[in-house]
C-alpha atoms as a PDB file:
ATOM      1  CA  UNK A   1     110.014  71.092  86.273  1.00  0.00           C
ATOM      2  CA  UNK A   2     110.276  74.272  88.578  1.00  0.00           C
ATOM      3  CA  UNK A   3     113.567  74.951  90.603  1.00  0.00           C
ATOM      4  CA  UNK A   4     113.972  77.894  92.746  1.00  0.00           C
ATOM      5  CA  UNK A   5     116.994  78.469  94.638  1.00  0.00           C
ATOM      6  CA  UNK A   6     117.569  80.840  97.165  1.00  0.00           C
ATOM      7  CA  UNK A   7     115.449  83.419  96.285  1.00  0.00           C
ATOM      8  CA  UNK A   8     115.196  86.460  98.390  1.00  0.00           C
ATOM      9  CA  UNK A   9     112.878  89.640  97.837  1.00  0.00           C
ATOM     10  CA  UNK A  10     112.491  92.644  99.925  1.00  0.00           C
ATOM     11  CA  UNK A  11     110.378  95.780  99.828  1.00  0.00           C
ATOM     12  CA  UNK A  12     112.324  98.047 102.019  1.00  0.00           C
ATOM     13  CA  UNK A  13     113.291  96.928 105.490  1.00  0.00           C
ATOM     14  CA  UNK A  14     110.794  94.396 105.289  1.00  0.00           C
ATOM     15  CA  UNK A  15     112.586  90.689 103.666  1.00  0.00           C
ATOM     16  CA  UNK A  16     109.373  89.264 102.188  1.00  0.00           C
ATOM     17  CA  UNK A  17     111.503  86.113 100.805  1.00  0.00           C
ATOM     18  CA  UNK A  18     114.510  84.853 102.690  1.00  0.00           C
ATOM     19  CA  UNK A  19     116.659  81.935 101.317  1.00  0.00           C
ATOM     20  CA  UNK A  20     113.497  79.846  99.826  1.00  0.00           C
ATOM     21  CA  UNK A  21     114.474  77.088  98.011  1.00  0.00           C
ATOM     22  CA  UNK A  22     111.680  74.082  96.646  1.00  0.00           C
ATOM     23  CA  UNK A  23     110.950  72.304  93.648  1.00  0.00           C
ATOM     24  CA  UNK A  24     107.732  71.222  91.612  1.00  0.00           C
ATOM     25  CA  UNK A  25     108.111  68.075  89.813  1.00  0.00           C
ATOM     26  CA  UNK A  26     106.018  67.341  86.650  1.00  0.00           C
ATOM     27  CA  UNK A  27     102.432  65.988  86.216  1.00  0.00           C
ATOM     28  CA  UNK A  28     101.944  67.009  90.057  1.00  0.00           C
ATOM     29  CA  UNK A  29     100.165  69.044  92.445  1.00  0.00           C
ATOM     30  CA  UNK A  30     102.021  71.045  94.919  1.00  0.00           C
ATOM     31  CA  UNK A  31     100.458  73.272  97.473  1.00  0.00           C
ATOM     32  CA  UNK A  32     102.045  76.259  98.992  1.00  0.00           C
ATOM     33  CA  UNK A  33     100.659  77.396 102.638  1.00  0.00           C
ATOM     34  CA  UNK A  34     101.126  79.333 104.804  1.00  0.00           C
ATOM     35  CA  UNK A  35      99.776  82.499 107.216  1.00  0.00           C
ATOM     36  CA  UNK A  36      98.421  85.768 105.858  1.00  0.00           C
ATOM     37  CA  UNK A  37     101.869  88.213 104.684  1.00  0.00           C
ATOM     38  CA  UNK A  38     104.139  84.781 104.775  1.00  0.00           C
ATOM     39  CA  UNK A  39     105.164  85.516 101.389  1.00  0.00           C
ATOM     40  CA  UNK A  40     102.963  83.300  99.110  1.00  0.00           C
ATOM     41  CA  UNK A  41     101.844  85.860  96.638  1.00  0.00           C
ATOM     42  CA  UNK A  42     105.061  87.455  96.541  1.00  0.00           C
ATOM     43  CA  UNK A  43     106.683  84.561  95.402  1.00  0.00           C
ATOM     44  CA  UNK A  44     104.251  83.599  92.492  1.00  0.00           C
ATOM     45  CA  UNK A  45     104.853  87.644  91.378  1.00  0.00           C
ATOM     46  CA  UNK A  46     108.693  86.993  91.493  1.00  0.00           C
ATOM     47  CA  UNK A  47     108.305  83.717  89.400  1.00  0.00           C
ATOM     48  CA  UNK A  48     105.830  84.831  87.081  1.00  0.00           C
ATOM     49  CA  UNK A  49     108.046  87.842  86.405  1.00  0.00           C
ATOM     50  CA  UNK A  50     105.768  90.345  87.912  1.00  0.00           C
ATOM     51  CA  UNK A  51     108.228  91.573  90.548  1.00  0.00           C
ATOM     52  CA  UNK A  52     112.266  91.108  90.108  1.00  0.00           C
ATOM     53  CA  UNK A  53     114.097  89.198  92.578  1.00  0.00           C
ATOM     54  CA  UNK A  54     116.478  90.483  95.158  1.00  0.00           C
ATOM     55  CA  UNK A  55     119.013  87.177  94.842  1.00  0.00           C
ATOM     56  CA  UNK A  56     118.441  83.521  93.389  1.00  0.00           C
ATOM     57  CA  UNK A  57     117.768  81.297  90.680  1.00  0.00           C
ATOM     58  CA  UNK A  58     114.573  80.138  89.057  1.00  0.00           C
ATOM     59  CA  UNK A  59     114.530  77.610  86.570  1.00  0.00           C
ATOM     60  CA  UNK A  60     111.795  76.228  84.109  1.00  0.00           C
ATOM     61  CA  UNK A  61     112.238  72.830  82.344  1.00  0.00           C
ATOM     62  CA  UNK A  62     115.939  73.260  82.670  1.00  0.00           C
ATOM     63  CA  UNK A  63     115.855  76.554  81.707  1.00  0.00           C
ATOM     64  CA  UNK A  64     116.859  80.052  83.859  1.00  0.00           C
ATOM     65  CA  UNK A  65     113.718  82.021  83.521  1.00  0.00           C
ATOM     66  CA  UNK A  66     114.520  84.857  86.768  1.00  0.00           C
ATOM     67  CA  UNK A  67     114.849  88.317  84.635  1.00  0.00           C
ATOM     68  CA  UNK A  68     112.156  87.257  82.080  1.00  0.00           C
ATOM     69  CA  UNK A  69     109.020  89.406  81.567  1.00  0.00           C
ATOM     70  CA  UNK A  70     106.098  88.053  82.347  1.00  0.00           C
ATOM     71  CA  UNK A  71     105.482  87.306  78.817  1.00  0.00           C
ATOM     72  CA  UNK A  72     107.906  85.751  78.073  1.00  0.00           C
ATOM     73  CA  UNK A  73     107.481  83.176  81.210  1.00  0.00           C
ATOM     74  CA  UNK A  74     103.753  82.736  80.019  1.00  0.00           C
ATOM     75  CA  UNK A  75     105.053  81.785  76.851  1.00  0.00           C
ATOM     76  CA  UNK A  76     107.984  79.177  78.209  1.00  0.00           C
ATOM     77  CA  UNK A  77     104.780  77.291  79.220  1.00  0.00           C
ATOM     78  CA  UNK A  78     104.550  78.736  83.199  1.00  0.00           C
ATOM     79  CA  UNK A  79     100.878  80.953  83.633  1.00  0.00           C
ATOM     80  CA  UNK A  80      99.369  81.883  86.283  1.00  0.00           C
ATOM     81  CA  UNK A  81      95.918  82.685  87.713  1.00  0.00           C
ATOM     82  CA  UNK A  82      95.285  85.727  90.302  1.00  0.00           C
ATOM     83  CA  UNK A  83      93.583  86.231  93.411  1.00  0.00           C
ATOM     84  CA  UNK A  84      91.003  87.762  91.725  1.00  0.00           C
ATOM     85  CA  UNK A  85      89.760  86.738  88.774  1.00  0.00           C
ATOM     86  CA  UNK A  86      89.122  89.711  85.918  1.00  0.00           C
ATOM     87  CA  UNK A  87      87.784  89.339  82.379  1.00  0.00           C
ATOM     88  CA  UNK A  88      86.339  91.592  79.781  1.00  0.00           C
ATOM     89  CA  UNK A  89      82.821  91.566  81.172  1.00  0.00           C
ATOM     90  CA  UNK A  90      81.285  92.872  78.184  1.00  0.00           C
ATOM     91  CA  UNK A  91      82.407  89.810  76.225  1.00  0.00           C
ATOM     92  CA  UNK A  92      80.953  86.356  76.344  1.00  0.00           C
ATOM     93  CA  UNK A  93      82.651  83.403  78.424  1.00  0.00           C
ATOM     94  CA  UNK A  94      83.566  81.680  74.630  1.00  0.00           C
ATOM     95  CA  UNK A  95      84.926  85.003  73.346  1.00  0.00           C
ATOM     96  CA  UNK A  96      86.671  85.444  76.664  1.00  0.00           C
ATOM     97  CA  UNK A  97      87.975  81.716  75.831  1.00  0.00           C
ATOM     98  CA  UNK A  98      89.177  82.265  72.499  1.00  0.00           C
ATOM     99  CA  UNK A  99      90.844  85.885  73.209  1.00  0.00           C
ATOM    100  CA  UNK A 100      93.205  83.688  75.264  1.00  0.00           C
ATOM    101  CA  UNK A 101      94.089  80.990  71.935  1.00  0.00           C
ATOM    102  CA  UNK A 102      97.640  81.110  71.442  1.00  0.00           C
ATOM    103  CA  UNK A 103      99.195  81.696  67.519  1.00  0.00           C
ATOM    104  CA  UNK A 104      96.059  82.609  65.998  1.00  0.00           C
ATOM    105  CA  UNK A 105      96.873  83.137  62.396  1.00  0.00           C
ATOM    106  CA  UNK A 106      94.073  85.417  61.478  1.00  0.00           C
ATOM    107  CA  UNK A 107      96.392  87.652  63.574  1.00  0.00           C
ATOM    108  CA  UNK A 108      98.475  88.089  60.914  1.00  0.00           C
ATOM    109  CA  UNK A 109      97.737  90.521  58.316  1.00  0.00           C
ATOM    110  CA  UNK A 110      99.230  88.394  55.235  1.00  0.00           C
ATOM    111  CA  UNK A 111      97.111  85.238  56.787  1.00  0.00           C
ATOM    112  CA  UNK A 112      94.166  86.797  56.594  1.00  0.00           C
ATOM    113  CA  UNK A 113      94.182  87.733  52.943  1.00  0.00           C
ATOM    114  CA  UNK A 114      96.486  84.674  51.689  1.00  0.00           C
ATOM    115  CA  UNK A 115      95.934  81.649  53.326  1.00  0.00           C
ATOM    116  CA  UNK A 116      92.068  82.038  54.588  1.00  0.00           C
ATOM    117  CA  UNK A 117      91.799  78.184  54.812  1.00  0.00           C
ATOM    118  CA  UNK A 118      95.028  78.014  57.397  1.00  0.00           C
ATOM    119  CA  UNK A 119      92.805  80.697  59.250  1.00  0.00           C
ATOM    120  CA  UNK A 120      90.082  78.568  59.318  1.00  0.00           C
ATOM    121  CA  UNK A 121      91.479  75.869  60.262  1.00  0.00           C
ATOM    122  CA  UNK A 122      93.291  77.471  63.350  1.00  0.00           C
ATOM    123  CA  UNK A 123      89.857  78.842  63.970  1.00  0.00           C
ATOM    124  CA  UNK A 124      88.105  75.542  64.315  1.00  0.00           C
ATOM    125  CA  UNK A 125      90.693  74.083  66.540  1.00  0.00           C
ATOM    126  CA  UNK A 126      90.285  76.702  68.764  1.00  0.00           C
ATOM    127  CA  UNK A 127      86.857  76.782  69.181  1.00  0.00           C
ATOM    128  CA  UNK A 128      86.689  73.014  69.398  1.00  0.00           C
ATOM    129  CA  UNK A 129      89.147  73.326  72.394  1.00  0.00           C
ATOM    130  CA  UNK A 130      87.475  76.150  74.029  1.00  0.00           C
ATOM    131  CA  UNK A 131      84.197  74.218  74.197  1.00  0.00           C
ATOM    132  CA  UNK A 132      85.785  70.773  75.417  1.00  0.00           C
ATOM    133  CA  UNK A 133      87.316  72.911  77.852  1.00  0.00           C
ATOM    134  CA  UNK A 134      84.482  75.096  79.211  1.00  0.00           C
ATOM    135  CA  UNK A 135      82.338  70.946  79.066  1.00  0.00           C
ATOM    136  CA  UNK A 136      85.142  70.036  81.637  1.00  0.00           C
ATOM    137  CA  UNK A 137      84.966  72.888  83.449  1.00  0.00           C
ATOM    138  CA  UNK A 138      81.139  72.587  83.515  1.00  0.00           C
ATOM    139  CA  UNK A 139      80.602  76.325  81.977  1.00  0.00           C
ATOM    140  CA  UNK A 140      79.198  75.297  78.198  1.00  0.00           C
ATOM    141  CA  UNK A 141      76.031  76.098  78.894  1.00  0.00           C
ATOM    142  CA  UNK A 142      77.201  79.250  80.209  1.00  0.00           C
ATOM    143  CA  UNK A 143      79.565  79.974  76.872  1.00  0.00           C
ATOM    144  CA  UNK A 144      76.745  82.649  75.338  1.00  0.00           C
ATOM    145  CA  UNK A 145      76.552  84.494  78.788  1.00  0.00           C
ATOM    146  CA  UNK A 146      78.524  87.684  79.678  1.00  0.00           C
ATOM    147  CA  UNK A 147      81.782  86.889  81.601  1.00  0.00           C
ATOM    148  CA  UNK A 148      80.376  90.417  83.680  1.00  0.00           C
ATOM    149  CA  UNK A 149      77.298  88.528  84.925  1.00  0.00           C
ATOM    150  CA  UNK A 150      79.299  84.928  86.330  1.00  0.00           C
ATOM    151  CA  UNK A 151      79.285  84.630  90.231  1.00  0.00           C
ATOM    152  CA  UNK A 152      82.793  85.283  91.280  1.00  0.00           C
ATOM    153  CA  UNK A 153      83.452  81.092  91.661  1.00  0.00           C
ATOM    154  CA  UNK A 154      82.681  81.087  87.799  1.00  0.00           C
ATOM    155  CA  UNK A 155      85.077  83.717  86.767  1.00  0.00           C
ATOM    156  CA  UNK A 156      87.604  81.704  88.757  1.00  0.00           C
ATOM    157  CA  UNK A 157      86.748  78.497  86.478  1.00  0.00           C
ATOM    158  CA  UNK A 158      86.580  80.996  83.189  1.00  0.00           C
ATOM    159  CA  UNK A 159      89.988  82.182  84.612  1.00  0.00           C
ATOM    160  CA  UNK A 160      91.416  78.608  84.218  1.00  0.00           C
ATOM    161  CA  UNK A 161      90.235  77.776  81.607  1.00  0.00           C
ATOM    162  CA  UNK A 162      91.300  81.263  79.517  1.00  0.00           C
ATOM    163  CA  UNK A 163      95.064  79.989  80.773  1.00  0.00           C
ATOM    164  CA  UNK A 164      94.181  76.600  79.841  1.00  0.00           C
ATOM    165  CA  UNK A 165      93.928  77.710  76.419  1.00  0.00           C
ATOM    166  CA  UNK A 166      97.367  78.935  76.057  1.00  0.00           C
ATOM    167  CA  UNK A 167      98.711  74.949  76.550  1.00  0.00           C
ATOM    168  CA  UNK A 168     100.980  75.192  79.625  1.00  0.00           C
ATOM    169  CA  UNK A 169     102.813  73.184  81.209  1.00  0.00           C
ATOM    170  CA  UNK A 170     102.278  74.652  84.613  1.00  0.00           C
ATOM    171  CA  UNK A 171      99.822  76.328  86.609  1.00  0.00           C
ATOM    172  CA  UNK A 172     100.333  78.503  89.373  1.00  0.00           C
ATOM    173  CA  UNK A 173      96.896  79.445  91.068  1.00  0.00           C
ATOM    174  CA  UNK A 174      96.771  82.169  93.349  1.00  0.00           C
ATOM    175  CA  UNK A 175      93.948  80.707  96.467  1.00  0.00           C
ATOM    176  CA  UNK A 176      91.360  79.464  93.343  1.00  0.00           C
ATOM    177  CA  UNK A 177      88.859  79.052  96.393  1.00  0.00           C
ATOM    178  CA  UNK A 178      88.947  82.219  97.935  1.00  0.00           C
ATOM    179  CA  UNK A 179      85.644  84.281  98.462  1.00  0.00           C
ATOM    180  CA  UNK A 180      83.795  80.840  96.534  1.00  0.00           C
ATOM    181  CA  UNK A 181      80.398  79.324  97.420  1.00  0.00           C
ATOM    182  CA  UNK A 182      81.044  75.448  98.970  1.00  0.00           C
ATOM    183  CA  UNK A 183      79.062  74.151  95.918  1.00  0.00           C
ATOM    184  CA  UNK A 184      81.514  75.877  93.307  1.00  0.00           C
ATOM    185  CA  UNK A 185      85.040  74.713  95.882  1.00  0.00           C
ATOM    186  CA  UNK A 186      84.024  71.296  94.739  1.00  0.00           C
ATOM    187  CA  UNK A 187      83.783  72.238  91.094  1.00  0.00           C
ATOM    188  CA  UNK A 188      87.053  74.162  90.981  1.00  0.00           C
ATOM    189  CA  UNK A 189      88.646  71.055  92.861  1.00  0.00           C
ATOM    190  CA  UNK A 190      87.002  68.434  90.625  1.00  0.00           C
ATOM    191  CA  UNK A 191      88.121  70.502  87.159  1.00  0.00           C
ATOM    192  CA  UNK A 192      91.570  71.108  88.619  1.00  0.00           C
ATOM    193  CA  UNK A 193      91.660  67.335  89.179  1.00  0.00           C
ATOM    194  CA  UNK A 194      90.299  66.476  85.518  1.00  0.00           C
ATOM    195  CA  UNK A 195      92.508  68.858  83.706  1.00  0.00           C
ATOM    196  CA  UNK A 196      95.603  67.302  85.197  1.00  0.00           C
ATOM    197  CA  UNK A 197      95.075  64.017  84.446  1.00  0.00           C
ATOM    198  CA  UNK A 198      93.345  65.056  81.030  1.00  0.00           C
ATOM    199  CA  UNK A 199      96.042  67.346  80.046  1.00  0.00           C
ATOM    200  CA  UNK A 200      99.020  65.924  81.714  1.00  0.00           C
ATOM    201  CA  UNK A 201      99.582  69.447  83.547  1.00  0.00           C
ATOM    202  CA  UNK A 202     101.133  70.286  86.633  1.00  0.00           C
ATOM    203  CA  UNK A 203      99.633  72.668  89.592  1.00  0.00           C
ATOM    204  CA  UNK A 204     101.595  75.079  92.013  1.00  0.00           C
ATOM    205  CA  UNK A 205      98.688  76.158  94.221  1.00  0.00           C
ATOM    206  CA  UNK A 206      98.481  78.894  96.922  1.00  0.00           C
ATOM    207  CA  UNK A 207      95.486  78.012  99.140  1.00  0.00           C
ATOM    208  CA  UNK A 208      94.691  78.580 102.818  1.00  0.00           C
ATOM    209  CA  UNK A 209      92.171  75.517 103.091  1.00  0.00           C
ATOM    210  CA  UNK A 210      93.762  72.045 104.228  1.00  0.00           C
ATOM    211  CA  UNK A 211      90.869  70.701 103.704  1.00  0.00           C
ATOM    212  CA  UNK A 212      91.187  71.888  99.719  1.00  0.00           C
ATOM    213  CA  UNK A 213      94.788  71.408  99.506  1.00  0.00           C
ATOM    214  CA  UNK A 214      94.563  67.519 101.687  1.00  0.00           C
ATOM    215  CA  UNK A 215      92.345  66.507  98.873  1.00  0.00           C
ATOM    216  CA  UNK A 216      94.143  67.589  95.785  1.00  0.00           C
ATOM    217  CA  UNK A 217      98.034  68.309  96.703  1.00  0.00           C
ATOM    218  CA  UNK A 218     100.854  65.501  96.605  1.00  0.00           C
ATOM    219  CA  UNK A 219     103.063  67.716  98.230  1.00  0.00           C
ATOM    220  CA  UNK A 220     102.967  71.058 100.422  1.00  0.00           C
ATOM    221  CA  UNK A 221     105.409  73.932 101.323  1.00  0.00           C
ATOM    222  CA  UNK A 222     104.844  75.954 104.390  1.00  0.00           C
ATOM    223  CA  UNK A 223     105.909  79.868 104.609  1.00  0.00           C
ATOM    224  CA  UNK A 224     106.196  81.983 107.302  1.00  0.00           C
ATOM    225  CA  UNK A 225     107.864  85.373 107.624  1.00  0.00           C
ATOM    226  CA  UNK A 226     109.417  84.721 104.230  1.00  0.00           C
ATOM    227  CA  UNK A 227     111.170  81.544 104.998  1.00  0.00           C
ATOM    228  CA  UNK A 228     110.318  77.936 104.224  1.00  0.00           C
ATOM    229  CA  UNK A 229     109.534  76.667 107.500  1.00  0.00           C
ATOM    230  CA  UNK A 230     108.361  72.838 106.152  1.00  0.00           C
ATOM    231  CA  UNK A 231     107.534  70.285 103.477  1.00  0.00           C
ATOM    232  CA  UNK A 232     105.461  67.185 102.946  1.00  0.00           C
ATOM    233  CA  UNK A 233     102.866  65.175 102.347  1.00  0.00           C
ATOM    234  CA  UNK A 234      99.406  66.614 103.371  1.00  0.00           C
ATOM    235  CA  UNK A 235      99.047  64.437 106.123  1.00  0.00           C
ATOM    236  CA  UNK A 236     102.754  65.206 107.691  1.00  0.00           C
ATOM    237  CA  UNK A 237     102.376  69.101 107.452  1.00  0.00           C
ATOM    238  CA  UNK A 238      99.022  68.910 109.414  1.00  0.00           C
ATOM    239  CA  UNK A 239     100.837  67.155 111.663  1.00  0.00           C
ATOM    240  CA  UNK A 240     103.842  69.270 112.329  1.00  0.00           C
ATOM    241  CA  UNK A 241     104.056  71.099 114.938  1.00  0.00           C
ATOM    242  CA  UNK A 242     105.750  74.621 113.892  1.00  0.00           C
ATOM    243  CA  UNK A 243     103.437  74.902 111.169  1.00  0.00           C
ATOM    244  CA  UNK A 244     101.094  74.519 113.752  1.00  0.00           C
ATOM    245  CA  UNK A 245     102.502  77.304 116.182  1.00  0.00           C
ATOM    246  CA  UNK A 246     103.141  79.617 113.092  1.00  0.00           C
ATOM    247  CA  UNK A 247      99.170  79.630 112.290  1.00  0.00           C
ATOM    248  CA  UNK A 248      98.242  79.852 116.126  1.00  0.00           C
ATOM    249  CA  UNK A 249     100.091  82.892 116.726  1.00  0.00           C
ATOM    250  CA  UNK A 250      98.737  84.372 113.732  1.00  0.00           C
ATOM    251  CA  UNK A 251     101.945  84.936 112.617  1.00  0.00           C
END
């Protein structure tokens, strides 16, 4: 489903992505390791369309999606979440939901005064969606609360969810556990779990916990110094021994 092919990015002198090549195959979860400044982020920015490549190919579903906005990525069916998780705190976690609601017809000027029932209608599916999806992700009976007052593991749930709405295909979530209580790790890991097999998605996940990424992942990419240094099964990259080295030196 996602192919990328050589890509290379550098600020400067400093060659944040040299020659990576992988793959994420559909209705899977694929983790992407590695030590802090190995390139991880950087390479969700260049795919996303956040930061333009240097050299190499990215391709989505067959298409070539490198020199897209990020838009117009989101839109091919590829979103992503961010290391930190921000929301209009002033609205509540359903309005933060349905802000998110792709094609909403009331959008449209000659909708809204000609074909109110079409309106509706898009209206009700969305709001039906929003609350099956907030009931998976264990936040309905948060829906009437302000997204400003969730615990930072919440917002990280309301974040998924808020791309959720948008239908992807793919997912790529930028360390979903990072800076969140134990209690709500398992709750992010269990909803990520659900919503795959619920919604037939697939997951490119940054995370620096094997013990997150051994209990959702199928597969795993290592980084280091902006170069793929491995790939495997949970159990084999634990087990290898320059992935090893690379996070004992701190690298």
């Amino acid at each position: 489903m996602l192919s990328i092919r050589n890509l290379e990015k550098s600020f400067g002198s400093l060659k944040a992505l040299n020659n990576v090549s992988l793959e994420v195959e559909a209705d899977s979860i694929v983790g992407l390791i590695g030590p802090n400044g190995s390139g991880k982020t950087t390479l969700f920015n260049v795919v996303s369309g956040f930061y333009e490549k240097d050299a190499g190919e990215i391709y989505f579903k067959g298409d070539r999606i490198d020199g897209l906005p990020p838009n117009k990525i989101a839109q091919k069916g590829l979103c992503r979440t961010f290391q930190v998780s921000k929301a209009p705190e002033k609205l509540t976690v359903l309005e933060n939901m349905l802000l998110a609601a792709r094609h909403q017809q009331g959008e449209n000027p000659f909708s809204a005064l000609f074909l109110r029932s079409r309106v509706k209608e898009s209206e009700n599916a969305n709001l039906k969606r929003a609350l099956e999806l907030l009931d998976t992700l264990l936040l309905k009976d948060l829906r009437n609360a302000y997204a400003g007052d969730l615990s930072g593991g919440q917002k990280k749930l309301l974040s998924l969810g808020r791309v959720f709405m948008l239908k992807p295909d793919m997912i790529l979530l930028d360390e979903p556990t990072a800076g969140v209580n134990p209690t709500l790790v398992v709750q992010l890991i269990e909803a990520i779990k659900r919503l795959k097999e619920m919604e037939r998605r697939s997951f490119f996940i940054i995370e620096h916990s094997m013990k997150v990424i051994s209990s959702i992942c199928d597969k795993v990419y290592v980084l280091n110094f902006g170069q793929k240094i491995a790939e495997g099964t949970p159990e084999e990259i634990q087990q290898n021994e320059q992935v090893l080295e690379a996070y004992l030196t701190g690298a």
